[in-house]
Structure formats: C-alpha cells, structure tokens
N, C-alpha and C. Protein backbone atom coordinates (compact mmCIF):
# COMPACT_ATOMS: atom_id res chain seq x y z
N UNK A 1 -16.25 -0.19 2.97
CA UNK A 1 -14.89 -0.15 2.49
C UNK A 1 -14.73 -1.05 1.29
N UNK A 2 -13.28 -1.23 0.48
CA UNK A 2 -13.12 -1.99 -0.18
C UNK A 2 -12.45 -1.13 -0.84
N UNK A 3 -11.51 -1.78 -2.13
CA UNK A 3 -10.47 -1.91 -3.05
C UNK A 3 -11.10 -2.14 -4.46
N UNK A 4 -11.13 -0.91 -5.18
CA UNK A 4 -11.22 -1.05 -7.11
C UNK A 4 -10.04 -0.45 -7.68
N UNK A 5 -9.30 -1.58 -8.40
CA UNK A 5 -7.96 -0.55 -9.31
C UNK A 5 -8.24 -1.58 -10.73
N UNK A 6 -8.62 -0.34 -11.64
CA UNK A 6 -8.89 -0.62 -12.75
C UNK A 6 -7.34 -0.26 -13.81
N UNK A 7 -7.49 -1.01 -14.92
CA UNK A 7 -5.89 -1.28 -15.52
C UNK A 7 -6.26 -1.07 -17.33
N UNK A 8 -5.86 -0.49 -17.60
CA UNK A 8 -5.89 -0.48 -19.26
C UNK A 8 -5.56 -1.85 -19.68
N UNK A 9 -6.87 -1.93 -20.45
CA UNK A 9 -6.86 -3.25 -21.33
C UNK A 9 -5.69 -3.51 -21.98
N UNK A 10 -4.26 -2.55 -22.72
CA UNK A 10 -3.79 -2.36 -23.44
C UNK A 10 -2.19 -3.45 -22.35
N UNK A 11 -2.47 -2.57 -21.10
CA UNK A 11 -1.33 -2.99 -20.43
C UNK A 11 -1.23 -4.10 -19.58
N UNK A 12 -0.65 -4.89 -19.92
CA UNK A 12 -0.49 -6.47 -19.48
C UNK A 12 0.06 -6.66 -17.61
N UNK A 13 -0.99 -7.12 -16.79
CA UNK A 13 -0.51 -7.19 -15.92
C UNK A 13 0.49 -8.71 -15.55
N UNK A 14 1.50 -8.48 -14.99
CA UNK A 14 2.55 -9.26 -14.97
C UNK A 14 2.06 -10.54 -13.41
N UNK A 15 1.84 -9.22 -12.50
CA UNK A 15 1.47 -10.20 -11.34
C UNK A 15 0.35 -9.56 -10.33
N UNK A 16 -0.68 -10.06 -9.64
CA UNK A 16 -1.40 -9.35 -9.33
C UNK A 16 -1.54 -10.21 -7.79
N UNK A 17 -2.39 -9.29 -6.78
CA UNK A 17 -2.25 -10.12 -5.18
C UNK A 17 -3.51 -9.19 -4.66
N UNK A 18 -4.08 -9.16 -3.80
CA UNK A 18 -4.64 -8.90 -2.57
C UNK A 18 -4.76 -9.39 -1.30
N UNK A 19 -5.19 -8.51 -0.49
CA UNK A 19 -5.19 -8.83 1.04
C UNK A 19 -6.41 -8.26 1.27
N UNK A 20 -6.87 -8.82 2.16
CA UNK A 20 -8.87 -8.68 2.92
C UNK A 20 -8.10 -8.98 4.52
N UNK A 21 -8.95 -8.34 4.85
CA UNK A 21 -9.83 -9.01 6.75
C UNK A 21 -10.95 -8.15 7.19
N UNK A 22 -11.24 -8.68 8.06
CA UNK A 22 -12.62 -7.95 8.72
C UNK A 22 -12.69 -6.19 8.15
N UNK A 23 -11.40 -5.74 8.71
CA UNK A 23 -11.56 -3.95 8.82
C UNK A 23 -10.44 -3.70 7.27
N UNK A 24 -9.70 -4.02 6.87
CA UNK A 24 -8.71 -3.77 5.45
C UNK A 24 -8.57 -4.07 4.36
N UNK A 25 -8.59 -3.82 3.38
CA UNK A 25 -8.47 -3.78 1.99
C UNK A 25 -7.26 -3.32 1.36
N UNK A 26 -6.61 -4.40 0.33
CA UNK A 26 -5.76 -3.78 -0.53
C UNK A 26 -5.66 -4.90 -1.86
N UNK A 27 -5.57 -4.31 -3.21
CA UNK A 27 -5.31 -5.40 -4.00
C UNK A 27 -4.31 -4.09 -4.73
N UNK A 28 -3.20 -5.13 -5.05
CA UNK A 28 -2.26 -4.37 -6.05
C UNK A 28 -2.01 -5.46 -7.46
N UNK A 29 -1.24 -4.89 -8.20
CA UNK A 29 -0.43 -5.09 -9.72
C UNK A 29 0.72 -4.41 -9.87
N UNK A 30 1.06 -5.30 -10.48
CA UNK A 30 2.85 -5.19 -11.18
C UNK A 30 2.89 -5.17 -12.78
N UNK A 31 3.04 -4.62 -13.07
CA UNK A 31 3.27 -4.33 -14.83
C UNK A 31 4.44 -4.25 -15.07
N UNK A 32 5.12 -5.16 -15.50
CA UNK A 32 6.28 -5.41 -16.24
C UNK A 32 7.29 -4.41 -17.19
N UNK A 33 6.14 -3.91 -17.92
CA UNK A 33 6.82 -3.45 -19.14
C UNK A 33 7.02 -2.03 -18.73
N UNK A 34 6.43 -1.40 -17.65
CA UNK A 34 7.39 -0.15 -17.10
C UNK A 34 7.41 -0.11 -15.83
N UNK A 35 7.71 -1.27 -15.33
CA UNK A 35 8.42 -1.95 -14.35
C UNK A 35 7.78 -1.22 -13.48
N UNK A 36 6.48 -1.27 -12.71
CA UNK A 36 5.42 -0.06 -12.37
C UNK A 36 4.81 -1.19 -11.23
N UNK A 37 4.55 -1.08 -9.84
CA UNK A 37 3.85 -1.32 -9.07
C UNK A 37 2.50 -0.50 -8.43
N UNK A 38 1.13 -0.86 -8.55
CA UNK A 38 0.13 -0.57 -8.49
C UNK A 38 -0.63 -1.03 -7.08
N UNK A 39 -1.07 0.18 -6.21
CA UNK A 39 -1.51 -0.88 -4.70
C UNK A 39 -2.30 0.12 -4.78
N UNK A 40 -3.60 -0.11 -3.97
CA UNK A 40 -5.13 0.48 -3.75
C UNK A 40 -5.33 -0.02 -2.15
N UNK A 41 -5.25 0.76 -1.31
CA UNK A 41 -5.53 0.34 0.03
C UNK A 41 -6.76 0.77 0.73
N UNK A 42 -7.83 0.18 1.62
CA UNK A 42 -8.59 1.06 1.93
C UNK A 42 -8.26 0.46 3.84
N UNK A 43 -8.13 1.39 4.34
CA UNK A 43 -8.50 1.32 6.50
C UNK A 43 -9.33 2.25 6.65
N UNK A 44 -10.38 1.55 7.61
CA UNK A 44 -11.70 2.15 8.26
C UNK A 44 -10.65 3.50 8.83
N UNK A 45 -12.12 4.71 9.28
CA UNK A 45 -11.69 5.49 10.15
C UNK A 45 -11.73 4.91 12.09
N UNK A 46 -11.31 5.50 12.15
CA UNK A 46 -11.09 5.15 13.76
C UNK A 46 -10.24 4.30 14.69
N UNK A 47 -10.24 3.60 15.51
CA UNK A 47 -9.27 3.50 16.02
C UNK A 47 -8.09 2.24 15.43
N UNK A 48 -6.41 1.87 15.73
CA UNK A 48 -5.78 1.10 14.56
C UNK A 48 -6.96 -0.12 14.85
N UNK A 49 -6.32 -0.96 13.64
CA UNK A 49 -7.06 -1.94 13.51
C UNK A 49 -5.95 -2.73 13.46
N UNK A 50 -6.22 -4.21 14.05
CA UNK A 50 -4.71 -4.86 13.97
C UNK A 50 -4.16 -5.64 12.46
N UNK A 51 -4.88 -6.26 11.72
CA UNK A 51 -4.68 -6.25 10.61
C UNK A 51 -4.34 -5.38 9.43
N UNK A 52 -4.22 -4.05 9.93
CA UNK A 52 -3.11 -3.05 9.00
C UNK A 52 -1.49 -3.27 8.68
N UNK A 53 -0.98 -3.61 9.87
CA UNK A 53 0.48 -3.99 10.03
C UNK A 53 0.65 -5.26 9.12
N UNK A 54 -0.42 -6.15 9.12
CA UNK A 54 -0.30 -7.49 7.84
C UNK A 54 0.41 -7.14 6.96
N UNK A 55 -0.94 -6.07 6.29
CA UNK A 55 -1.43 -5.40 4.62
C UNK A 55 0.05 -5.20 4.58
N UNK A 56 0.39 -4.05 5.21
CA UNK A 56 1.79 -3.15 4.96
C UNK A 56 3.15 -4.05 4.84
N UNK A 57 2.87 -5.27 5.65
CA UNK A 57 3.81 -6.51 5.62
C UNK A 57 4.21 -7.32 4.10
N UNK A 58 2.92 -7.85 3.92
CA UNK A 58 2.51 -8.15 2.54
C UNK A 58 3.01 -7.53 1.53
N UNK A 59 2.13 -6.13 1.43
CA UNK A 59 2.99 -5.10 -0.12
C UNK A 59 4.45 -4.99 0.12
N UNK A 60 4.84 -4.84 1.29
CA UNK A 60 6.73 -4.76 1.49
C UNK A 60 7.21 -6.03 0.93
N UNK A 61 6.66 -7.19 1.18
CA UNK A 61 6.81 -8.37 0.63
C UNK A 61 7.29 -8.29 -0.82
N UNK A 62 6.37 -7.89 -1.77
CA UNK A 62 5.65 -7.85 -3.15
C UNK A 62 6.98 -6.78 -3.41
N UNK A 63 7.32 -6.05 -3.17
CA UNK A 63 8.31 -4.32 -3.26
C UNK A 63 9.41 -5.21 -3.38
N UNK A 64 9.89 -6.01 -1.98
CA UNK A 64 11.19 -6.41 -1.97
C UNK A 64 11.38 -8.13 -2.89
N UNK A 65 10.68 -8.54 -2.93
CA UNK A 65 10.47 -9.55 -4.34
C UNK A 65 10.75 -9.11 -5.78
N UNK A 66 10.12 -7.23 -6.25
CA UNK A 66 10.13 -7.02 -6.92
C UNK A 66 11.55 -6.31 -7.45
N UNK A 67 12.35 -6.14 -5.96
CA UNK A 67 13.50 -4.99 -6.47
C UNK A 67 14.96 -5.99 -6.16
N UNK A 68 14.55 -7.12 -6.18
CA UNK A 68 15.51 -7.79 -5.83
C UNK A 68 16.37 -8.49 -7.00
N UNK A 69 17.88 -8.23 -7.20
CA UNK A 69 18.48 -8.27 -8.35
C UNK A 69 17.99 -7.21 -10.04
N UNK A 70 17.32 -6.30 -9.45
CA UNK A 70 17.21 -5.40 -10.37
C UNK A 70 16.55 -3.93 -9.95
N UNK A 71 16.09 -3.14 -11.08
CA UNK A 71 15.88 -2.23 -10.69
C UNK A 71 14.76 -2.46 -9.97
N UNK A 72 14.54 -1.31 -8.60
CA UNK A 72 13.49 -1.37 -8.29
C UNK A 72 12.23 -0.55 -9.25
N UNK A 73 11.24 -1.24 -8.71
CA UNK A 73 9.77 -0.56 -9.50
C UNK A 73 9.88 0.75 -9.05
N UNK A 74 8.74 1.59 -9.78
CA UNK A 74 7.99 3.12 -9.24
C UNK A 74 6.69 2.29 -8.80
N UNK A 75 6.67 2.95 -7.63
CA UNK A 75 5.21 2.38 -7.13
C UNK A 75 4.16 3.44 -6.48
N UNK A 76 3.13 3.30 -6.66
CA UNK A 76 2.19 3.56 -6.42
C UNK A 76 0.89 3.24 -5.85
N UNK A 77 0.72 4.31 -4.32
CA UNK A 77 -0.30 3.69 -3.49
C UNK A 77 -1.60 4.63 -3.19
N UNK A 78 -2.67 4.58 -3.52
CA UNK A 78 -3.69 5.37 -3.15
C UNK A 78 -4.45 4.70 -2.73
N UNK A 79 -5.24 5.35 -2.20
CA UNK A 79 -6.63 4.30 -1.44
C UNK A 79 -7.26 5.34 -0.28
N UNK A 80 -7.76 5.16 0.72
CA UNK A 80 -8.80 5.53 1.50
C UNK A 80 -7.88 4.94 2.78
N UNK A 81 -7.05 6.04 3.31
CA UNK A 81 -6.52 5.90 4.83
C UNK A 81 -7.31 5.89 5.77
N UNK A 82 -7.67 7.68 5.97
CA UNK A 82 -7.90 7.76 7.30
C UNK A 82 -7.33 7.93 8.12
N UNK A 83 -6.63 8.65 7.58
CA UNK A 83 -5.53 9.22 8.73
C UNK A 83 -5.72 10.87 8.95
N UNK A 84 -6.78 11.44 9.33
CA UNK A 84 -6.76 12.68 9.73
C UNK A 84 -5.55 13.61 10.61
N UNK A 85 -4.53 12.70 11.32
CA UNK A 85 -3.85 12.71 12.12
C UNK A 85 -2.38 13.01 11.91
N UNK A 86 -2.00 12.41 10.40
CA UNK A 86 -1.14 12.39 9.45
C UNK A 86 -0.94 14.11 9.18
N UNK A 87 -0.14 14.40 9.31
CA UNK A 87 0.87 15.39 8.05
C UNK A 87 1.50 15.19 7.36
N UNK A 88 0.74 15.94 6.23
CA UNK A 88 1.06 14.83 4.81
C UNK A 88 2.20 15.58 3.88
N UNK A 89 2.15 16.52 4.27
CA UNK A 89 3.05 17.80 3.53
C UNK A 89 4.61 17.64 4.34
N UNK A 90 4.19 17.29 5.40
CA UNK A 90 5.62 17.13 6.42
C UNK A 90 6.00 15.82 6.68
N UNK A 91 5.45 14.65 6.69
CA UNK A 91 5.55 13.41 6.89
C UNK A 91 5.46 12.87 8.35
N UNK A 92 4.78 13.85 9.07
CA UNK A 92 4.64 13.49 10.46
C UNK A 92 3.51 12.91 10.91
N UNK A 93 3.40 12.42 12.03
CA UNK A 93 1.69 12.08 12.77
C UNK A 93 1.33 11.48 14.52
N UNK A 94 0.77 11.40 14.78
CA UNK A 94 0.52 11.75 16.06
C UNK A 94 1.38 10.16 16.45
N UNK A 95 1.75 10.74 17.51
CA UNK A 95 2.77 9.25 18.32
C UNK A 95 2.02 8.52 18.54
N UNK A 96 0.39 8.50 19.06
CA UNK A 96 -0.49 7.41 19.75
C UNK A 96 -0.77 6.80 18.71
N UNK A 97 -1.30 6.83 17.30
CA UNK A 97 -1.48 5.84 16.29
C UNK A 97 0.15 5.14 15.91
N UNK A 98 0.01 3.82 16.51
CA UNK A 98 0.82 3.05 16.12
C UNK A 98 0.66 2.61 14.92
N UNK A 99 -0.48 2.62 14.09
CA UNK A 99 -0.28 2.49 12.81
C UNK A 99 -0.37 3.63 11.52
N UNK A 100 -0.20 4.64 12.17
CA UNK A 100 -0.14 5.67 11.47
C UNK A 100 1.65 6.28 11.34
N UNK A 101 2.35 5.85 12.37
CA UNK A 101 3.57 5.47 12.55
C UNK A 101 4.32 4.34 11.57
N UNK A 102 3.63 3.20 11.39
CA UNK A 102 3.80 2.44 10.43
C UNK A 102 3.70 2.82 9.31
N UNK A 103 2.67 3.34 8.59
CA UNK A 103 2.36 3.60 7.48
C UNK A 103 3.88 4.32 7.05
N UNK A 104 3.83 5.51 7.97
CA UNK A 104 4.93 6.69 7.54
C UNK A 104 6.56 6.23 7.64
N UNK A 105 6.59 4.99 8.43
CA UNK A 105 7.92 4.27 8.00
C UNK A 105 7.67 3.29 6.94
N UNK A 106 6.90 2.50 6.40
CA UNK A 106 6.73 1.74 5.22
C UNK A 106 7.40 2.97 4.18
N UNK A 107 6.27 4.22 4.04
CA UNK A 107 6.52 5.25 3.02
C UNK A 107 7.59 5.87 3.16
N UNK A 108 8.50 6.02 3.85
CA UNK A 108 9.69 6.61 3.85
C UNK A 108 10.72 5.58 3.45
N UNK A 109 10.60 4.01 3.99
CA UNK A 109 11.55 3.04 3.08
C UNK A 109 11.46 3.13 1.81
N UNK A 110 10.08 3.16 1.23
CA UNK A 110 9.95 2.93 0.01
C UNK A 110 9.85 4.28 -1.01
C-alpha cells in the first residue's frame, strides 16, 4: 500500500498533511489559489481496519478548518479503497462493513 499525489510545479501548495498506521494511507494538499483540496487514500482489502475511522477523522478535520468563515474548497479524493461491497453509482453498501458505512457518510457530508 501507500499514498503518491504528485502537484504541478507551477501550483503552489498552501498546506499539506498526512496520516500512516500499520494498514492506512493518506496524504493530502490544499492549494489556495483555486481554493482546491487534494487527498490520496489507500485501505488494504479485507476486513475494516480500525485506523480508517482516524484517516476519515483527520481529512474532516482539514475540510472543516478549510470551509470555515469562507467558501468551502472543491475537494478531491482518490486512492485505493477496497470496497468491492460499495455501490458506487447508488451510494450504498453492505451494513456489516462499518467502515464502508463511514466512508459513505464522510462522502455524502462532504
């Protein structure tokens, strides 16, 4: 596993963070000048891992820091889920992944 988000030399990153543990990966950026949030996540396949709920803690962190007294950012998250389980077209997913449940309420706040 692991986290690469590469950034045009051109565009100035404003603030940058990551999160690690044993099984998760995520490093994001904030770019200022089109007020643009950048997150790269990676979770193993298989069963939750408890340090997912952190990660998702963290970037909500970074979101609501960022939208606070102004506009909020456009943000953007890709990375390597693993969520076979997920319906992605419908926004649904199986009740037994408690963190697949999470994910899809993080993404529906935001």
């Amino acid at each position: 596993g692991g986290c690469l988000l590469y950034v045009h030399d051109q565009l100035v990153i404003t603030q940058s963070n990551h999160y690690e543990d044993r099984n998760n990966n995520m490093i994001m950026c904030y770019i200022k000048s089109c007020n643009t949030l950048f997150a790269v996540l990676y979770r193993p396949p298989g069963k939750d891992t408890p340090g997912f709920k952190m990660l998702l803690d963290k970037l909500q962190g970074h979101i609501d820091t960022l939208s606070e007294g102004s506009i909020s950012p456009d943000i953007y998250i890709t990375g390597d889920l693993n969520y076979p389980s997920i319906d992605w077209m419908n926004g649904t997913g199986s009740k037994e992944s408690t963190e697949g449940q999470d994910l899809l309420a993080f993404l529906c706040r935001n």
